[in-house]
C-alpha atoms as a PDB file:
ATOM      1  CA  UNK A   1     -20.306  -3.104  -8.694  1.00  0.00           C
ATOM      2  CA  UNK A   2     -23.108  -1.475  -6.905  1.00  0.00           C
ATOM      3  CA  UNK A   3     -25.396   0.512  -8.049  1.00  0.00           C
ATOM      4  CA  UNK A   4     -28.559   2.685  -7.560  1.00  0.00           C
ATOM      5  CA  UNK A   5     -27.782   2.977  -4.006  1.00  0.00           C
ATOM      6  CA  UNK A   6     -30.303   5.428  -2.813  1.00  0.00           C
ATOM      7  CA  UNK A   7     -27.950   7.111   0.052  1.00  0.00           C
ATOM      8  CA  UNK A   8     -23.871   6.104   0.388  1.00  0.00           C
ATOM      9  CA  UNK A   9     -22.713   6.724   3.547  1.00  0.00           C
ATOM     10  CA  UNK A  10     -19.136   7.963   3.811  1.00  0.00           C
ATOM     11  CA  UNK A  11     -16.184   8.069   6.028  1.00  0.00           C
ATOM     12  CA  UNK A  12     -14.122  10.260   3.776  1.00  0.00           C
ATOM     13  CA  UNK A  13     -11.474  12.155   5.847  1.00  0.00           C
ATOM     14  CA  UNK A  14     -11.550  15.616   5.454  1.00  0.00           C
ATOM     15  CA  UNK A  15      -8.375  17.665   4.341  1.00  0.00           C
ATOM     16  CA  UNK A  16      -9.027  19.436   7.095  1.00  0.00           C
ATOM     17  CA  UNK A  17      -8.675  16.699   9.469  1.00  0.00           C
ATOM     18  CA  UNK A  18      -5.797  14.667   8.392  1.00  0.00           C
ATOM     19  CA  UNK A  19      -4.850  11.464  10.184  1.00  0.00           C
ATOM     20  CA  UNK A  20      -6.786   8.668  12.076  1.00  0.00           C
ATOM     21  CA  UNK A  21     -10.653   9.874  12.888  1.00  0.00           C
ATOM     22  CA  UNK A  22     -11.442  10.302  16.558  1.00  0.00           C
ATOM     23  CA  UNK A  23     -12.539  12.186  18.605  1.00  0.00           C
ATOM     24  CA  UNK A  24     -15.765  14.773  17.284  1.00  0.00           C
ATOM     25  CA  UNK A  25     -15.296  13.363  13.987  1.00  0.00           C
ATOM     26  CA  UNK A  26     -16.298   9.872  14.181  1.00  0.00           C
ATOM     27  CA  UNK A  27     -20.079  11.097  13.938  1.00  0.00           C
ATOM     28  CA  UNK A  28     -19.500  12.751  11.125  1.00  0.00           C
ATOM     29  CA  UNK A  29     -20.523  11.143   7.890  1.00  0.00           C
ATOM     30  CA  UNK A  30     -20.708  11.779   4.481  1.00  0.00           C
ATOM     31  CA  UNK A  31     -23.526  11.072   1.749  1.00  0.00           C
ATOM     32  CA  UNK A  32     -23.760  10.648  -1.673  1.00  0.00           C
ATOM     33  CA  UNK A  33     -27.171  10.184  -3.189  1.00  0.00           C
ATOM     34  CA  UNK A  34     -27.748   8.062  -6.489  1.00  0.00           C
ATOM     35  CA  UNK A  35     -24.397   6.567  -5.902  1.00  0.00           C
ATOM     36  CA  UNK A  36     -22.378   3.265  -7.398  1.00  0.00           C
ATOM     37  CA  UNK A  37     -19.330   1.536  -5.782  1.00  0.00           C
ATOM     38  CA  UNK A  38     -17.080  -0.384  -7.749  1.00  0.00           C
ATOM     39  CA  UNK A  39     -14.876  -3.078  -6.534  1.00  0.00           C
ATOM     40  CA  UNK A  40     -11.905  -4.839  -8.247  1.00  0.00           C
ATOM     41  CA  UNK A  41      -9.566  -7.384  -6.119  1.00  0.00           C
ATOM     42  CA  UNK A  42     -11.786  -6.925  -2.928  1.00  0.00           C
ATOM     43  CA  UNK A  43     -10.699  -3.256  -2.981  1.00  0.00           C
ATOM     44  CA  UNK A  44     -13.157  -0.557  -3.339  1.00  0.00           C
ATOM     45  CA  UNK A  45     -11.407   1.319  -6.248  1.00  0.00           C
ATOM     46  CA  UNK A  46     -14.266   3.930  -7.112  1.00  0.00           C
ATOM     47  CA  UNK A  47     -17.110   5.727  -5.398  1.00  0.00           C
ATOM     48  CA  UNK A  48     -19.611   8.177  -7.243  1.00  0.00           C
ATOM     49  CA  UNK A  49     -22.742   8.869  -8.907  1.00  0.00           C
ATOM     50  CA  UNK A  50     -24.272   5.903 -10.766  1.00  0.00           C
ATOM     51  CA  UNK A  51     -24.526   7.661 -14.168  1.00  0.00           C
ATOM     52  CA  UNK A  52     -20.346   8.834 -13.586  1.00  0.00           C
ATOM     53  CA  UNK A  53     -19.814   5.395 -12.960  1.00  0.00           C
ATOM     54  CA  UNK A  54     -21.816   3.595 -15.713  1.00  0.00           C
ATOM     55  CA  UNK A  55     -20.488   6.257 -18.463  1.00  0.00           C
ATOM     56  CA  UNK A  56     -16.938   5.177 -17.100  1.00  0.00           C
ATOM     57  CA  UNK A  57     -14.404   4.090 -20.539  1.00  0.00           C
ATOM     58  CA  UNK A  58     -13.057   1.741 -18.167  1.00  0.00           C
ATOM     59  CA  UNK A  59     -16.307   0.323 -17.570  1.00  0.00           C
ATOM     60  CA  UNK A  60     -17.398   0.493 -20.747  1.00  0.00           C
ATOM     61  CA  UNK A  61     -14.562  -1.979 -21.976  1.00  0.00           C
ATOM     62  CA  UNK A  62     -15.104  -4.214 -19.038  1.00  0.00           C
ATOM     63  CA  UNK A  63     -18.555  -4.212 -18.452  1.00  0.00           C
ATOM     64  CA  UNK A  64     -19.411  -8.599 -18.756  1.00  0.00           C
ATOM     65  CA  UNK A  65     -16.285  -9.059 -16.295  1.00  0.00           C
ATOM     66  CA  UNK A  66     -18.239  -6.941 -13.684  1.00  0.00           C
ATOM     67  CA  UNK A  67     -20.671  -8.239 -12.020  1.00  0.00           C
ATOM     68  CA  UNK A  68     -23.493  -5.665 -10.961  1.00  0.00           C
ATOM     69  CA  UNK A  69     -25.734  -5.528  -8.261  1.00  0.00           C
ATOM     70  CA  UNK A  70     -28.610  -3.395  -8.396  1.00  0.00           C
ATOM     71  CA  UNK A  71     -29.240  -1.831  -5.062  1.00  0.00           C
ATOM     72  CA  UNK A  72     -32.696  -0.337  -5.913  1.00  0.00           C
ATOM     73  CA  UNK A  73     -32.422   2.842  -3.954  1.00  0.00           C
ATOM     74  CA  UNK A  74     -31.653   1.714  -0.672  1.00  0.00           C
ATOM     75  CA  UNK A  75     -28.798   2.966   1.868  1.00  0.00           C
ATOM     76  CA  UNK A  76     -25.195   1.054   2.124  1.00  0.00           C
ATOM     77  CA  UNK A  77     -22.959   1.853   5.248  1.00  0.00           C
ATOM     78  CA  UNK A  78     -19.396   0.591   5.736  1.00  0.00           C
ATOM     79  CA  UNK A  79     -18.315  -2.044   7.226  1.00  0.00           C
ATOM     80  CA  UNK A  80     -16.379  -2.234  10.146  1.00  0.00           C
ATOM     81  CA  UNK A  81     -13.164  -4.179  10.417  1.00  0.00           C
ATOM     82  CA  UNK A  82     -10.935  -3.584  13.313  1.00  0.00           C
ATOM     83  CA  UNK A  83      -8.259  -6.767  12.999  1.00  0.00           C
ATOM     84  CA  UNK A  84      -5.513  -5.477  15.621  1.00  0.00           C
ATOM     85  CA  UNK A  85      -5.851  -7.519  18.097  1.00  0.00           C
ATOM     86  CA  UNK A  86      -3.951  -8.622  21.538  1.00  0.00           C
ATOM     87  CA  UNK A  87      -5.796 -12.274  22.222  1.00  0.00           C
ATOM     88  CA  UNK A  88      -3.237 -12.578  25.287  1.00  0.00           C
ATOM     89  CA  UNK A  89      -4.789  -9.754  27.775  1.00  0.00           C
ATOM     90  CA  UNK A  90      -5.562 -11.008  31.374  1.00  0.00           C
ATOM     91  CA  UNK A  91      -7.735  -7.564  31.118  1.00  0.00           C
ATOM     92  CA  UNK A  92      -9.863  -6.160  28.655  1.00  0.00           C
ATOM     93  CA  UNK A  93      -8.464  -2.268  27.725  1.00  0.00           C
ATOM     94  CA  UNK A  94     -12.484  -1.224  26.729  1.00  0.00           C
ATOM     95  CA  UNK A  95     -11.933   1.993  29.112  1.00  0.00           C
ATOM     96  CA  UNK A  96      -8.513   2.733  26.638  1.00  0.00           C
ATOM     97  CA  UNK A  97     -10.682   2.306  23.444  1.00  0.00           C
ATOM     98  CA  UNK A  98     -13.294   4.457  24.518  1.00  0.00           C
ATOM     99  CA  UNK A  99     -10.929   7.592  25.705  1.00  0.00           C
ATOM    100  CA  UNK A 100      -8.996   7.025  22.359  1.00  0.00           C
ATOM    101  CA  UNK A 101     -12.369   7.117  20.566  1.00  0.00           C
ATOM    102  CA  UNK A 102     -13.275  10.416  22.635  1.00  0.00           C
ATOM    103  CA  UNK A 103      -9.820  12.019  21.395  1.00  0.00           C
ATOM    104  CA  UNK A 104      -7.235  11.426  23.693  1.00  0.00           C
ATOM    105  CA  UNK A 105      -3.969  10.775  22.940  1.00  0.00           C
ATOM    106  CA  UNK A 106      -1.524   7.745  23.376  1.00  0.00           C
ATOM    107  CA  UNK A 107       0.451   9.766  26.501  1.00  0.00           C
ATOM    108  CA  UNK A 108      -2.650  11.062  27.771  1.00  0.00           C
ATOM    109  CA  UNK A 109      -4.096   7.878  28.274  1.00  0.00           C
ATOM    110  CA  UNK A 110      -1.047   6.465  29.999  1.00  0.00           C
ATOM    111  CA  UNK A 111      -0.247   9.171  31.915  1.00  0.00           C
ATOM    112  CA  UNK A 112      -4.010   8.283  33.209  1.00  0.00           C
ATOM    113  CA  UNK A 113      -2.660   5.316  34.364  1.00  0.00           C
ATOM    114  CA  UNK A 114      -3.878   2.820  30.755  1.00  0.00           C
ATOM    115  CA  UNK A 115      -2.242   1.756  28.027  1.00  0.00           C
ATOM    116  CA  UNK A 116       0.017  -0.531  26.914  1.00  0.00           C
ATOM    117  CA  UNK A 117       2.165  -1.084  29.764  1.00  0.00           C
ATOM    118  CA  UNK A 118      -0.830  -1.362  32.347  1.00  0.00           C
ATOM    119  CA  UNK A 119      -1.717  -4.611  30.206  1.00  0.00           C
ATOM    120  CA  UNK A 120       2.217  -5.937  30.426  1.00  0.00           C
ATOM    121  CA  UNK A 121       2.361  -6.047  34.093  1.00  0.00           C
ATOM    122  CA  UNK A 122      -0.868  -8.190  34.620  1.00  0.00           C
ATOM    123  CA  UNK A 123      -0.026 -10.263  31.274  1.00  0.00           C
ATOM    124  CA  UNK A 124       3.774 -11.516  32.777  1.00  0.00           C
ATOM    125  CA  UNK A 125       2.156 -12.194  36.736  1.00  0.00           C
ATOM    126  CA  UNK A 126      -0.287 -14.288  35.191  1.00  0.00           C
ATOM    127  CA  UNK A 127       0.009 -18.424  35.165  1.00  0.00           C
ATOM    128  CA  UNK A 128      -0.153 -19.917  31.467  1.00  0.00           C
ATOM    129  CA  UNK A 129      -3.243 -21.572  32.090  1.00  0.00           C
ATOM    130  CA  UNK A 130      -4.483 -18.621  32.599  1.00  0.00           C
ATOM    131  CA  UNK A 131      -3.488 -16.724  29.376  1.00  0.00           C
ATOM    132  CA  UNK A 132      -5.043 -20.033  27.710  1.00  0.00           C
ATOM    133  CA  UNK A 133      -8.239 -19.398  29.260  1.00  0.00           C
ATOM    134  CA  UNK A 134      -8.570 -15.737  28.156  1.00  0.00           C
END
């Protein structure tokens, strides 16, 4: 569990704004101030204000399983982990990421001539050697 984290950072999706983030919305971030993060199974299972979290029952009960790091008021971000992945590509598709990223859709992408199926073609002419190489 961490705690005393002097600023949170958040990715929280708003209500508002249901679905993957993209577009406008990947700059926006959420903060919590004085905040704790608990963890249980290598799932982050609650996020709050320290004092919320150490006046927790469930806490309370457990407390000498958890182990607690003290993060003496500085700032925690989240972590990144993007594990789709196509090691196969004769191309990289970094110009498809980045118009996703900017909001456009899955059609408007291909009908820009990227996606999926501009990978196939390249991917099937290639030699195996190659595909090994990339």
């Amino acid at each position: 569990m961490l705690v005393n984290i002097g600023q949170l950072l958040t990715l929280r999706q708003s209500s508002e704004t249901p679905g993957p983030r993209r577009g406008k919305i990947l700059s926006e971030l959420g903060m919590l101030e004085d905040a704790a993060v608990l963890c249980l199974g290598g799932k982050i299972v609650s996020v709050g204000k320290t004092k919320d979290a150490l006046s927790d029952s469930w806490l309370k009960k457990h407390r000498k399983k958890v182990v607690e790091i003290d993060c003496a008021g500085q700032v925690v971000v989240p972590g990144f982990v993007d594990s789709h992945t196509h090691p196969a590509f004769i191309t990289p598709r970094l110009v498809d990421f980045e118009k996703r990223t900017a909001g456009a859709s899955y059609e408007e992408i291909s009908e820009a001539g990227g996606g999926i199926r501009s990978s196939v073609e390249p991917v099937r002419k290639a030699a195996k050697r190659a595909l090994a190489e990339k």
